[in-house]
Protein backbone atom coordinates (compact mmCIF):
# COMPACT_ATOMS: atom_id res chain seq x y z
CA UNK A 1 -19.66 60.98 -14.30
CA UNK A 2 -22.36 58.23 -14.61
CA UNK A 3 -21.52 55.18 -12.27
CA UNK A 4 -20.17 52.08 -13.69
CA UNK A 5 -21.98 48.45 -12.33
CA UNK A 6 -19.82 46.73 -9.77
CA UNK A 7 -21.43 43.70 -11.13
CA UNK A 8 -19.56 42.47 -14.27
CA UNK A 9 -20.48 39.86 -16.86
CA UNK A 10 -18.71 36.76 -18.05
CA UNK A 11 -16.16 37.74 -21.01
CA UNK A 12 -16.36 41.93 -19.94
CA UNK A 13 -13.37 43.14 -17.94
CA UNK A 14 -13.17 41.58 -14.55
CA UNK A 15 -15.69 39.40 -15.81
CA UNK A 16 -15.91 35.53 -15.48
CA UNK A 17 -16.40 33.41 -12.18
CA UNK A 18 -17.28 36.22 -9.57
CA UNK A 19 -15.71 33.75 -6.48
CA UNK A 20 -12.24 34.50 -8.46
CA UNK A 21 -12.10 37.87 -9.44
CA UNK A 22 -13.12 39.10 -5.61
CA UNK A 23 -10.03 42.03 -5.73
CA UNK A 24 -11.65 43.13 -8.32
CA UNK A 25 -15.19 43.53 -7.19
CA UNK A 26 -16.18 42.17 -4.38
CA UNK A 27 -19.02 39.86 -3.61
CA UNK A 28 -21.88 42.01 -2.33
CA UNK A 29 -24.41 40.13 -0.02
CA UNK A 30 -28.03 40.99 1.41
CA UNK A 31 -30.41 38.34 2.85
CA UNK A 32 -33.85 38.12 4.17
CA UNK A 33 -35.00 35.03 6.29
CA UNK A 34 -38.46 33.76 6.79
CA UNK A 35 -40.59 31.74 7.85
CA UNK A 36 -43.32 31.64 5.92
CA UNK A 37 -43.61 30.48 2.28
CA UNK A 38 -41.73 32.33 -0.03
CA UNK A 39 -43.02 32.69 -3.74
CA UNK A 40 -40.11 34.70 -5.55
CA UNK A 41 -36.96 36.41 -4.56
CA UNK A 42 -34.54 38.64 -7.22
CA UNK A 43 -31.12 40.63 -6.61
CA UNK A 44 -31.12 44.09 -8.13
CA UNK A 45 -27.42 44.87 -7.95
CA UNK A 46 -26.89 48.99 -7.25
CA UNK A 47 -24.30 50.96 -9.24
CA UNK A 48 -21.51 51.85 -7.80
CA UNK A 49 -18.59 54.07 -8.97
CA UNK A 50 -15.38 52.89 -9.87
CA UNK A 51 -13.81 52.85 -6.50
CA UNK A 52 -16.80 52.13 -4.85
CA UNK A 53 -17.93 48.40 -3.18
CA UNK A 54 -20.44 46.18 -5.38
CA UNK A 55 -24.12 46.29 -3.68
CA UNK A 56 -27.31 44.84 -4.12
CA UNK A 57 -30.94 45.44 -3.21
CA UNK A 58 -32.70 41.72 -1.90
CA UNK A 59 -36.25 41.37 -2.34
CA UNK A 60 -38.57 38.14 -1.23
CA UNK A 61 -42.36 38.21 -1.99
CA UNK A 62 -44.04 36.04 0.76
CA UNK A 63 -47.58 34.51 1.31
CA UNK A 64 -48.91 34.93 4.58
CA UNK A 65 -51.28 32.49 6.55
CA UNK A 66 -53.80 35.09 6.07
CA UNK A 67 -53.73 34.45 2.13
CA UNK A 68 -52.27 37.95 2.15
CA UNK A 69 -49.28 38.68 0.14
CA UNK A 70 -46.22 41.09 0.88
CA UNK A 71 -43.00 42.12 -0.52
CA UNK A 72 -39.95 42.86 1.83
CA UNK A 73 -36.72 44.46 0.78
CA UNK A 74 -33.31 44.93 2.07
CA UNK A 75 -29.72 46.45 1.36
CA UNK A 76 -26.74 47.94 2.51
CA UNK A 77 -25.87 51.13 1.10
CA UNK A 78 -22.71 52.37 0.16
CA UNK A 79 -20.96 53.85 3.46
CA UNK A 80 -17.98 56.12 1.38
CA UNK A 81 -18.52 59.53 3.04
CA UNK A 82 -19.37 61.06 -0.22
CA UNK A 83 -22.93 60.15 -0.75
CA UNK A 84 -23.02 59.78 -4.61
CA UNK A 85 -23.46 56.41 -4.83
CA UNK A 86 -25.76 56.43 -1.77
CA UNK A 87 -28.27 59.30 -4.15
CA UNK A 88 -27.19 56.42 -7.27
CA UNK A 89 -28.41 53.27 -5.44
CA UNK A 90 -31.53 54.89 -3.74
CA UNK A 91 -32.92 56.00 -6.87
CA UNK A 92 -32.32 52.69 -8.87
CA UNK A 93 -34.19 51.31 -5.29
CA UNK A 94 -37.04 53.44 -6.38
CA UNK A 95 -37.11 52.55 -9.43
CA UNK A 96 -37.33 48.85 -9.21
CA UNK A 97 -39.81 48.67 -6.04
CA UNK A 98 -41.79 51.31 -7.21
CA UNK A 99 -43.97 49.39 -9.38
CA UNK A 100 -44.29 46.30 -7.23
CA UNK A 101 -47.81 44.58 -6.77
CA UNK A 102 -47.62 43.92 -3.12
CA UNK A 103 -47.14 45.96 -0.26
CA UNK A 104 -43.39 46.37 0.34
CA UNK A 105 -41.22 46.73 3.28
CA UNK A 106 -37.52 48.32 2.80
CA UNK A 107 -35.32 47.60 6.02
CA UNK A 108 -31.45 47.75 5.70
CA UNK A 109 -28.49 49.49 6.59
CA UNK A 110 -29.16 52.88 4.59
CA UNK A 111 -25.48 54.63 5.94
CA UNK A 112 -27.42 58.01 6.01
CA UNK A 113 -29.10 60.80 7.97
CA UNK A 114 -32.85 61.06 8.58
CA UNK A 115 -31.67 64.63 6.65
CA UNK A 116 -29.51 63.35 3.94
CA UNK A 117 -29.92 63.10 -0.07
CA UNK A 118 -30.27 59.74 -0.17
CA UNK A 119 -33.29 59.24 2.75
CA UNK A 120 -35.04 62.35 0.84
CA UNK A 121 -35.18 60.26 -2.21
CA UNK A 122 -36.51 57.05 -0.64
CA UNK A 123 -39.06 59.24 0.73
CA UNK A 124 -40.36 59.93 -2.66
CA UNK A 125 -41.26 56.49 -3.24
CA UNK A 126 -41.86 55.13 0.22
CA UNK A 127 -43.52 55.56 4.08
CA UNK A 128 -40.50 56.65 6.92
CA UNK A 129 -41.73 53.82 9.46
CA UNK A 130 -38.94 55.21 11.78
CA UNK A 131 -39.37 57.13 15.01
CA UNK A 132 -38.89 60.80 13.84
CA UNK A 133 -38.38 62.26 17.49
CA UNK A 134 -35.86 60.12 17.75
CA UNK A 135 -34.02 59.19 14.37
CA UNK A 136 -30.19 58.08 14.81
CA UNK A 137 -28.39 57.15 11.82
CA UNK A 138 -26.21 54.05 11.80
């Protein structure tokens, strides 16, 4: 069954003003803080299935006092013990970062095993930075 977007649009069911249809989808949230110079930011909101919570993918593109330029991401994946949204929003992560221009950075809570479905897919598309003798989930 394909997954639905959590994220609906004004005049669609449980569309409108997102602040007062909450019960219905909840907000998601993701944030990135920095201190240097930021030169574009986007949401990429993740689908979801029908009982599943609304998430996002962040992304801020920053220049560097170097004159260097570099992309960081973050997100919160779905935590539902059956991964099928997890595989869902991982590969629509892949697809939007994959083409980026800059060197990117991915940090977030994933909710999944160094040996899951979900990780395996990221690893397609990007570098495990993490400590493989000793990878804990979250």
């Amino acid at each position: 069954m394909p997954s639905k977007s959590c994220h609906p649009r004004a005049g669609e069911a449980g569309g409108g003003d997102p602040v007062a249809n909450r019960e219905i989808c909840p907000l998601p949230f993701a944030a990135i803080l920095s201190n240097h110079t930021i030169i574009k930011s986007r949401t990429v909101p993740l689908p979801c299935s029908p009982k599943g919570e609304a998430r996002v993918a962040v992304e801020i593109t920053i220049a560097l006092p170097s004159t260097d330029t570099i992309a960081f991401g973050a997100t919160h994946l779905e935590a539902a013990k059956d991964e099928t949204d997890r595989v869902n929003q991982a590969k629509k992560i892949n697809e939007e970062f994959s083409a980026n221009k800059y060197p990117t950075i991915l940090a977030g809570d994933l909710n999944a095993t160094p040996e899951s479905l979900p990780i395996s897919l990221l690893k397609n598309s990007w570098t495990d930075a993490s400590d493989q003798n000793n990878a804990e989930p979250t």
